[in-house]
C-alpha atoms as a PDB file:
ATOM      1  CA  UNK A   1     153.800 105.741  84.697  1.00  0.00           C
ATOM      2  CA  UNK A   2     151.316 105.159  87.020  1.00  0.00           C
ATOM      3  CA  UNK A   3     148.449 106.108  84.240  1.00  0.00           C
ATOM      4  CA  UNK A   4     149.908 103.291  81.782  1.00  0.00           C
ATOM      5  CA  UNK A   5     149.895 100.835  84.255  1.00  0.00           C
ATOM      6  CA  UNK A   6     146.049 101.630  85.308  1.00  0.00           C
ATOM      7  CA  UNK A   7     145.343 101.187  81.213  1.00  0.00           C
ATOM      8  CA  UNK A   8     147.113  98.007  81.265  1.00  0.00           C
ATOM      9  CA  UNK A   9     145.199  96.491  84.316  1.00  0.00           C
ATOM     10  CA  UNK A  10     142.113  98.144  82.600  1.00  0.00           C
ATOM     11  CA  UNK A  11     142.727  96.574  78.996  1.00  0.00           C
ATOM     12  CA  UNK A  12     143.790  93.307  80.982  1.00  0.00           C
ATOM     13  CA  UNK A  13     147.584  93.543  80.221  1.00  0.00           C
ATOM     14  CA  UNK A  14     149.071  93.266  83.232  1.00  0.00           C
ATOM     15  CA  UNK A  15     150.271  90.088  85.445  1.00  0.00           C
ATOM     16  CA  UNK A  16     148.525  88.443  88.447  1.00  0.00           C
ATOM     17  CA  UNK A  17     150.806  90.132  90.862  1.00  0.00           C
ATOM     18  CA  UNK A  18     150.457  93.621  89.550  1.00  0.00           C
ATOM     19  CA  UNK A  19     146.820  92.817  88.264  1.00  0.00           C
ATOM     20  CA  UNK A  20     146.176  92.487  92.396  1.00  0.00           C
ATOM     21  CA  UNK A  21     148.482  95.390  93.599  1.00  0.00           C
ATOM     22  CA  UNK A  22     146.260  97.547  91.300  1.00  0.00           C
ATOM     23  CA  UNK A  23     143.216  96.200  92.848  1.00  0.00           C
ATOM     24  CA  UNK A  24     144.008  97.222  95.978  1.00  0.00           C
ATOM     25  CA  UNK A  25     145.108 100.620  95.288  1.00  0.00           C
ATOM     26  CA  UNK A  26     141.704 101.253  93.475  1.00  0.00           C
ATOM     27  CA  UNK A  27     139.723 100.052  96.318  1.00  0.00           C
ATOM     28  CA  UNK A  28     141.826 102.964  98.272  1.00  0.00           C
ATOM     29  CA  UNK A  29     142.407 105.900  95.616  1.00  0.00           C
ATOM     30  CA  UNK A  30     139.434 107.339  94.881  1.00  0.00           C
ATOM     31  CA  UNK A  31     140.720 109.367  92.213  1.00  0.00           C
ATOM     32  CA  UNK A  32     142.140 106.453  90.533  1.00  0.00           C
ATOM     33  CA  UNK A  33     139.168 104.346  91.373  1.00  0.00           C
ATOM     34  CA  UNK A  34     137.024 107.048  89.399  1.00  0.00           C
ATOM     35  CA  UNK A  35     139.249 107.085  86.043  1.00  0.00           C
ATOM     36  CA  UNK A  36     138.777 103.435  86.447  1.00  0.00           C
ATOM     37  CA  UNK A  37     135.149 103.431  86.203  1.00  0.00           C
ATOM     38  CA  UNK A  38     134.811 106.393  83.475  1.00  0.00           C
ATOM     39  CA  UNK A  39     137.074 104.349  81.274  1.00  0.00           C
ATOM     40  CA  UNK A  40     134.964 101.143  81.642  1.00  0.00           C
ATOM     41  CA  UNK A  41     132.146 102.835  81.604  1.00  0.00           C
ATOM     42  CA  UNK A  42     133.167 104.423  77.908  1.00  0.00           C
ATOM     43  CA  UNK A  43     134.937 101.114  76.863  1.00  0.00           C
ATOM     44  CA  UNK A  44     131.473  99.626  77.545  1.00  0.00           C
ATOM     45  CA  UNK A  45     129.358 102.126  75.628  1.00  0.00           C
ATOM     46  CA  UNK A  46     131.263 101.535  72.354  1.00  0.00           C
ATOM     47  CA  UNK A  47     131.551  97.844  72.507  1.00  0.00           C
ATOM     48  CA  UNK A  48     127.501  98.354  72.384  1.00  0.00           C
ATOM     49  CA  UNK A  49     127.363 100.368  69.738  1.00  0.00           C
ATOM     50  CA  UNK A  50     127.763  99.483  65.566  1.00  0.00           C
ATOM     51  CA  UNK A  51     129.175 102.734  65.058  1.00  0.00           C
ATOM     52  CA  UNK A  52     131.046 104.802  67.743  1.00  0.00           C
ATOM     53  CA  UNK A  53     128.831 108.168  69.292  1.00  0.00           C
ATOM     54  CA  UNK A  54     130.895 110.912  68.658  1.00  0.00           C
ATOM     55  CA  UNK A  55     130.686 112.774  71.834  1.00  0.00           C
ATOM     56  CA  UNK A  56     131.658 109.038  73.834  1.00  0.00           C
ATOM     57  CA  UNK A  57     134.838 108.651  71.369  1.00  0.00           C
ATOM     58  CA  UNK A  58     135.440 112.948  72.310  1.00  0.00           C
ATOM     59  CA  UNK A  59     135.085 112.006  76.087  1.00  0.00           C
ATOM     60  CA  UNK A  60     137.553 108.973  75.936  1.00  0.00           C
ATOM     61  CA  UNK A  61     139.944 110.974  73.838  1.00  0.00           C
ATOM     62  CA  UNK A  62     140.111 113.572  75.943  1.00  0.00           C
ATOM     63  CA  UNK A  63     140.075 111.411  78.696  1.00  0.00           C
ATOM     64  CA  UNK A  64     143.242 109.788  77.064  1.00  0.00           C
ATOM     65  CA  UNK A  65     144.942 113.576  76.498  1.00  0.00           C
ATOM     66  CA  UNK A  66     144.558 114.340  80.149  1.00  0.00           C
ATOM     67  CA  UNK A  67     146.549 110.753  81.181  1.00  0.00           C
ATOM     68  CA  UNK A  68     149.369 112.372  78.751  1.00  0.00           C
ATOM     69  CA  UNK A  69     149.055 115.791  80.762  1.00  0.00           C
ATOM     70  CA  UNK A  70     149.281 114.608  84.008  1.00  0.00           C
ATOM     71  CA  UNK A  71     152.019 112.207  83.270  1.00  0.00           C
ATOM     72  CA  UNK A  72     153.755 114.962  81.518  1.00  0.00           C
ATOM     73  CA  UNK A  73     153.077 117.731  84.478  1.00  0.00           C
ATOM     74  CA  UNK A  74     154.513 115.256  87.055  1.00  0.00           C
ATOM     75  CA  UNK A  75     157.502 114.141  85.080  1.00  0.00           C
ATOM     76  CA  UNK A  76     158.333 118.211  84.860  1.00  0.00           C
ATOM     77  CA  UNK A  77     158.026 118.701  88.620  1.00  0.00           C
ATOM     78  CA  UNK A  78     161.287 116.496  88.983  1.00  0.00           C
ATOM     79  CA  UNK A  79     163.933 119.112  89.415  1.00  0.00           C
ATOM     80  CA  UNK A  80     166.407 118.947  86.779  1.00  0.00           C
ATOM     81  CA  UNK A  81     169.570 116.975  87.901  1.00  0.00           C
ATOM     82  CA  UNK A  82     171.710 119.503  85.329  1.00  0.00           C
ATOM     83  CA  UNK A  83     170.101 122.882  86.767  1.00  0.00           C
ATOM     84  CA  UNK A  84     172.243 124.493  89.793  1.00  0.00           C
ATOM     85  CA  UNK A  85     169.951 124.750  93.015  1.00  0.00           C
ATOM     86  CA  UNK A  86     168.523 128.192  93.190  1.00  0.00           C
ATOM     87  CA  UNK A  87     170.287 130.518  94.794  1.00  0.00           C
ATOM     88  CA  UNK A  88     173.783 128.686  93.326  1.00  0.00           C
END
């Protein structure tokens, strides 16, 4: 979740409110602050460019396969509500 909201505030998508709450957390998270400028940076590149580089459109898609990962890897951290606790 917290990956599509960062591409929304990044593709200018997102309201005032949550526009500034973003902001904020950028100026704090450096991790998220980095992804931030990495996909500008990219976004910027191409918008330059007649035809796309092929290693830029490689970076952002892979870029855009490791949002999926880590979204995916944190949703399956959640312990499953229908699994017993170990040791059940």
């Amino acid at each position: 979740m917290v990956a599509r909201v960062l591409q929304k505030y990044l593709d200018g998508e997102t309201d005032e409110v949550t526009a500034r709450r973003v902001v904020v957390h950028l100026e704090d998270c450096r991790r998220c602050g980095l992804e931030a400028s990495v996909y500008q940076e990219i976004r910027s590149a191409l918008a330059r460019r007649a035809e796309p580089d092929v290693d830029a459109v490689a970076r952002l898609t892979a870029f855009g396969r490791s949002l999926v990962r880590d979204e995916q890897g944190r949703a399956g951290d959640e312990p499953d509500s229908a699994s017993p606790p170990a040791g059940a």
